[in-house]
N, C-alpha and C. Protein backbone atom coordinates (compact mmCIF):
# COMPACT_ATOMS: atom_id res chain seq x y z
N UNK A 1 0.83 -1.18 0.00
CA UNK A 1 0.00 0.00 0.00
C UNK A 1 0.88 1.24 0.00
N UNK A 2 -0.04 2.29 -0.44
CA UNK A 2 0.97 3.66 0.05
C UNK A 2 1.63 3.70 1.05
N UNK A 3 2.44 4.96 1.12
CA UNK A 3 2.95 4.92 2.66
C UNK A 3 3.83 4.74 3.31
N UNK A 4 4.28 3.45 2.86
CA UNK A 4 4.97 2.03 3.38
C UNK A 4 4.05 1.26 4.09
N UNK A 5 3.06 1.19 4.22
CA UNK A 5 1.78 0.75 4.61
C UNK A 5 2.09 -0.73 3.79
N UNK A 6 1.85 -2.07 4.63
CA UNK A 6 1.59 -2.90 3.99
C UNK A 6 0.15 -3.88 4.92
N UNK A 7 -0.39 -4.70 3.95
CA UNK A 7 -1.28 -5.36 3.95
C UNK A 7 -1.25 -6.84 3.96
N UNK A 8 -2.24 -7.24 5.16
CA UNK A 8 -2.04 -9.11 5.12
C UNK A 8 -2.87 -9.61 5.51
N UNK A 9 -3.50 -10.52 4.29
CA UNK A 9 -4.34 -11.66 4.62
C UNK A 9 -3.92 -13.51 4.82
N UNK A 10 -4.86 -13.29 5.56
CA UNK A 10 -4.46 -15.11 5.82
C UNK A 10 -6.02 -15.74 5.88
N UNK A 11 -6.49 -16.45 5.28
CA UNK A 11 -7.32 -17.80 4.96
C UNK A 11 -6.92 -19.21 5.37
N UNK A 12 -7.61 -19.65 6.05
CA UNK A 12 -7.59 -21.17 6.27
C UNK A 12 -8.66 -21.71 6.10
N UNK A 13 -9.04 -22.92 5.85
CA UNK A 13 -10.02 -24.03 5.97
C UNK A 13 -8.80 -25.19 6.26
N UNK A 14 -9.78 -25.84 7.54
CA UNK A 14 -9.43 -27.00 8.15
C UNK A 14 -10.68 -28.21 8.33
N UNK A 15 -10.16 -29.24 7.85
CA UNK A 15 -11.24 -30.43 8.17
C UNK A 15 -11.34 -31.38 8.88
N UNK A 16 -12.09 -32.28 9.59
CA UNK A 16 -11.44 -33.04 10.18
C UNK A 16 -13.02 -34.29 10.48
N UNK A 17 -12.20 -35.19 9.70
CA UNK A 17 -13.25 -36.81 9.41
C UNK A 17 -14.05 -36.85 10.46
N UNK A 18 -14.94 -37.70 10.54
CA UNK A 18 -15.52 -38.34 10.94
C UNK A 18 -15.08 -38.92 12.21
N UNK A 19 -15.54 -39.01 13.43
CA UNK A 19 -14.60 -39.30 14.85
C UNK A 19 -15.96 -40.49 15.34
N UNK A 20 -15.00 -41.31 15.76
CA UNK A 20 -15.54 -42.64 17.16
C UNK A 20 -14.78 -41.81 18.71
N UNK A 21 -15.61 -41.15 19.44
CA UNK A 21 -15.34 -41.46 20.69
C UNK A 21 -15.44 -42.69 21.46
N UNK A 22 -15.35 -43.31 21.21
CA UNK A 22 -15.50 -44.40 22.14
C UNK A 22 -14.54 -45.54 21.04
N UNK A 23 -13.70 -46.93 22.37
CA UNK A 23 -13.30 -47.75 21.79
C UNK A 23 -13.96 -48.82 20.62
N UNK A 24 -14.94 -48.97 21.04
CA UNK A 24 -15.95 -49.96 20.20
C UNK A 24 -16.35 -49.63 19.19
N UNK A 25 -15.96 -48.52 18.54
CA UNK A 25 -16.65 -47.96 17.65
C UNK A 25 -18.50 -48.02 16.98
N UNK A 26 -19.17 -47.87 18.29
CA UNK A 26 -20.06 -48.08 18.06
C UNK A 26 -21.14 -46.69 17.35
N UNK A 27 -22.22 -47.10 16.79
CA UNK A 27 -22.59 -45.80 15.87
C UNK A 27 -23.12 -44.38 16.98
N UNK A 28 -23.67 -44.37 17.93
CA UNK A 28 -24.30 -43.95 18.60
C UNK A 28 -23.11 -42.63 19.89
N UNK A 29 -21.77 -43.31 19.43
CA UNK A 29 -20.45 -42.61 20.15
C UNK A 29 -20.00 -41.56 18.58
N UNK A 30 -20.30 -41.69 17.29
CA UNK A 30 -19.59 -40.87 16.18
C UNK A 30 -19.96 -39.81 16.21
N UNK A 31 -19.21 -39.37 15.73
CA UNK A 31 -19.65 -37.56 15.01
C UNK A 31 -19.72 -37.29 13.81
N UNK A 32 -20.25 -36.20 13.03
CA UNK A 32 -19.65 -36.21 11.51
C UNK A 32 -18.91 -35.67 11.24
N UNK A 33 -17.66 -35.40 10.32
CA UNK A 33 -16.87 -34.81 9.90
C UNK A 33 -17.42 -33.19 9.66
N UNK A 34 -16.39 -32.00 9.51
CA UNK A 34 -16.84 -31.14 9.43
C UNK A 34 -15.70 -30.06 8.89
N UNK A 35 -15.91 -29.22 8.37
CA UNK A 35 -15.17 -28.05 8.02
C UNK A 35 -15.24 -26.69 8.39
N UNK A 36 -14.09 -25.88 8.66
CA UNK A 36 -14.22 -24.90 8.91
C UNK A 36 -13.38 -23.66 8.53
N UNK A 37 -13.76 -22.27 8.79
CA UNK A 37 -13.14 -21.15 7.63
C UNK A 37 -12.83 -19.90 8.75
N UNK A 38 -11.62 -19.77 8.81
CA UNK A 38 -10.96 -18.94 9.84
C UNK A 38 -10.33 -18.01 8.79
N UNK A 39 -10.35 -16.68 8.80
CA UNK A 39 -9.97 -15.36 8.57
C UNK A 39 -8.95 -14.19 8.95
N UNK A 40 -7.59 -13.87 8.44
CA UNK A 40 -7.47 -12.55 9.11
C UNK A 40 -7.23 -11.34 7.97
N UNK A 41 -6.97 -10.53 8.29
CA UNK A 41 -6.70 -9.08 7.81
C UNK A 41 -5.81 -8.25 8.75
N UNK A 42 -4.78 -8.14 8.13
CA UNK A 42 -3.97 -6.97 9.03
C UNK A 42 -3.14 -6.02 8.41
N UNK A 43 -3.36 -4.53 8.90
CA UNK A 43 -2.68 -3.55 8.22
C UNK A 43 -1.31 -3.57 9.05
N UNK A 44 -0.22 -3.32 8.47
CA UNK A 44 1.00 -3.04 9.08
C UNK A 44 1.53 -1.60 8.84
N UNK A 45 2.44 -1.13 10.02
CA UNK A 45 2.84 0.27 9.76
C UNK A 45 4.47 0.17 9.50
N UNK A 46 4.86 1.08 8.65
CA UNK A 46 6.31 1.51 7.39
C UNK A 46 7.42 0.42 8.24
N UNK A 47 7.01 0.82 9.76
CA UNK A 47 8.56 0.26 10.41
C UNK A 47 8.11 -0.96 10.92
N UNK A 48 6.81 -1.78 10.77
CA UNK A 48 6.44 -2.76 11.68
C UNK A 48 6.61 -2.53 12.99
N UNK A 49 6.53 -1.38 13.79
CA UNK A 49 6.30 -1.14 14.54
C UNK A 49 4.97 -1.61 15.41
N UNK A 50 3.93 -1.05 14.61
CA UNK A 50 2.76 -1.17 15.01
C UNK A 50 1.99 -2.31 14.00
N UNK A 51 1.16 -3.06 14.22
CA UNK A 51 -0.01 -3.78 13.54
C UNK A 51 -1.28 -3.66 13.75
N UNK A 52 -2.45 -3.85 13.32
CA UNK A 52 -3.93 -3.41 13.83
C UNK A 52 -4.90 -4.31 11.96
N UNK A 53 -5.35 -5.62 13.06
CA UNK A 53 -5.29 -6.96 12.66
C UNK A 53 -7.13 -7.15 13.00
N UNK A 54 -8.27 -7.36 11.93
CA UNK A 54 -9.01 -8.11 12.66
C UNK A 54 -9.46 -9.77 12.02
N UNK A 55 -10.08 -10.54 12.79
CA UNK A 55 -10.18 -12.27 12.81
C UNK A 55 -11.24 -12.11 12.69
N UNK A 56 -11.66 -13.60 12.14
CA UNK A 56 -13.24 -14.58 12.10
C UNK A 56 -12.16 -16.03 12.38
N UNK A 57 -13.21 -17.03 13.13
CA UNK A 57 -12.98 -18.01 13.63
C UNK A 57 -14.07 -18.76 13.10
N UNK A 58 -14.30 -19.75 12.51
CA UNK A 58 -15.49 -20.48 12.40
C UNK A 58 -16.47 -19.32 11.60
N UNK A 59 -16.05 -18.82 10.69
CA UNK A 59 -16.92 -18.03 9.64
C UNK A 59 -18.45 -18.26 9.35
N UNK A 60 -18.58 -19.56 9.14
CA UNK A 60 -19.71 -20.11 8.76
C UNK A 60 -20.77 -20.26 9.56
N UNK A 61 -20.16 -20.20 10.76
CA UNK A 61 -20.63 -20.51 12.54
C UNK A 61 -21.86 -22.20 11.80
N UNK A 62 -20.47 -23.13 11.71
CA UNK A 62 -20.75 -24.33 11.85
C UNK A 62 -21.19 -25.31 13.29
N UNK A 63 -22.17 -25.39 13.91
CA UNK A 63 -22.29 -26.52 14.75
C UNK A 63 -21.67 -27.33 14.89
N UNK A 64 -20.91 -28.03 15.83
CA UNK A 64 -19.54 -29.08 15.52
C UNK A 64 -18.86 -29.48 16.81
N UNK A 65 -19.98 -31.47 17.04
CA UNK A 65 -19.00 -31.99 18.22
C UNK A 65 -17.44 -31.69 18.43
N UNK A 66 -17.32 -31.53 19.60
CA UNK A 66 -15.65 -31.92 19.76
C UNK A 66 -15.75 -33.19 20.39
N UNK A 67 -16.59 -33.34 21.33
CA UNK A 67 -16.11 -34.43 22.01
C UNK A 67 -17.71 -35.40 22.42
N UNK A 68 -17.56 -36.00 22.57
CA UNK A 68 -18.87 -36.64 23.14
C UNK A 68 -18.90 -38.59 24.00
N UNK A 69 -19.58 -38.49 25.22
CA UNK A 69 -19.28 -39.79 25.94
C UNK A 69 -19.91 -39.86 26.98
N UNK A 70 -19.52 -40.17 27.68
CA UNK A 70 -20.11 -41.14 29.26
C UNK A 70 -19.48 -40.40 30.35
N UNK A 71 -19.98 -40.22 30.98
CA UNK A 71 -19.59 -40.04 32.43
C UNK A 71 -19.15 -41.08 33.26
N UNK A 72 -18.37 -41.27 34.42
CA UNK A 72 -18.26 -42.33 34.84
C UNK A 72 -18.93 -42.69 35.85
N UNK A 73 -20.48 -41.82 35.82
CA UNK A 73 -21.82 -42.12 36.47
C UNK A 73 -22.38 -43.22 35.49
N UNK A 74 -22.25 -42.73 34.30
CA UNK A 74 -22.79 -43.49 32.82
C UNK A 74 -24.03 -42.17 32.84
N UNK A 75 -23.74 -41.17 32.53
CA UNK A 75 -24.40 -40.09 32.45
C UNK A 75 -23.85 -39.65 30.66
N UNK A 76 -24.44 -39.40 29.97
CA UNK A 76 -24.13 -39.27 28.52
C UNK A 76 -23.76 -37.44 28.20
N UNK A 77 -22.88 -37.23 27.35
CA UNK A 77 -22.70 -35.82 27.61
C UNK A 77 -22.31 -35.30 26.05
N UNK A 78 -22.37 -34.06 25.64
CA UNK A 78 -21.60 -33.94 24.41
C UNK A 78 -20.97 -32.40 24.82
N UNK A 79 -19.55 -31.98 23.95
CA UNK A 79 -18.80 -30.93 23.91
C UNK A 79 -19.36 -30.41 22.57
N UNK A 80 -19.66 -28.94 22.21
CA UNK A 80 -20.06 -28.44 21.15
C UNK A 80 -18.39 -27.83 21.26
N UNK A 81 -18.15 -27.50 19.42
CA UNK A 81 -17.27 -26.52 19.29
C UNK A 81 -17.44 -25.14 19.14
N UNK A 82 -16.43 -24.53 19.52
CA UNK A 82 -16.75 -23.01 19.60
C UNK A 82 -17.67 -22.25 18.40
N UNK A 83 -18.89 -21.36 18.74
CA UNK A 83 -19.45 -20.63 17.40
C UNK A 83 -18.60 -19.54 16.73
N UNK A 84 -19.40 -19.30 15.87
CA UNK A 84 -18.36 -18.04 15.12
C UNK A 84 -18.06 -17.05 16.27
N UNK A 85 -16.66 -16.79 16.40
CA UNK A 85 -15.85 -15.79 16.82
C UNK A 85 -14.91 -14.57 16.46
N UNK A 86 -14.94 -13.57 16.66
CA UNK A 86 -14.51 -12.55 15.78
C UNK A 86 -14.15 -11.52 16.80
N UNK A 87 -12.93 -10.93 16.60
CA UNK A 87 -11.99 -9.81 16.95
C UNK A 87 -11.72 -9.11 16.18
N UNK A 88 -10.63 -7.60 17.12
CA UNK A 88 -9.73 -7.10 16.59
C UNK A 88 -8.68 -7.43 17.23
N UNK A 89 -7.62 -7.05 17.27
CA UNK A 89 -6.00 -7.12 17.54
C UNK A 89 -4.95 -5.64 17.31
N UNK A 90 -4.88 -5.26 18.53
CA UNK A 90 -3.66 -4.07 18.12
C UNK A 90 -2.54 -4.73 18.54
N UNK A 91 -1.44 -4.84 17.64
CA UNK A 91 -0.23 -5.05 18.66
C UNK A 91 0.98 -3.25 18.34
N UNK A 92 1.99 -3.63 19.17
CA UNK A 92 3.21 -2.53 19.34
C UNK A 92 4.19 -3.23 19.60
N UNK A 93 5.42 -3.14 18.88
CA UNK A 93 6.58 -3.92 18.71
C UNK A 93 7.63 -2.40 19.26
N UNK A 94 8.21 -2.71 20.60
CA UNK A 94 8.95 -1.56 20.91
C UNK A 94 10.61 -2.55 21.16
């Protein structure tokens, strides 16, 4: 960019199969596979001094076991993954 102003993006998608919590692989312990789309943008200043950066996490705000099982009551439980999340970011490099 002008200035000395420079500019930075970063894109990811990450996937991840199909999961058996449990040893037995039984149907009722799986999850489904799922994908997801994380975001940044960050302006930088002439000397990299300064940065001022904002994120998306889960863009799509996909629904998505992490974990799921038994208690060792035998109480049944599931972990959701985080929903869409989104910031800014200043940093200062002194």
């Amino acid at each position: 960019l002008g200035s000395g102003l420079q500019l930075a993006a970063r894109g990811e998608y990450t996937y991840k199969g199909d999961v058996f919590y449990n040893p037995n692989n039984l149907p009722n312990t799986s999850a489904p596979g799922f994908g997801l789309f994380n975001a940044r943008l960050a302006l930088i200043g002439d000397s990299e001094r300064w940065e001022a950066a904002v994120w998306g996490r889960n863009l799509g705000d996909k629904t998505y076991l992490e974990n799921r099982g038994e208690s060792f009551l035998g109480v049944p439980f599931v972990l959701y993954g985080s929903p869409r999340t989104y910031g800014v970011e200043l940093t200062m490099r002194y």
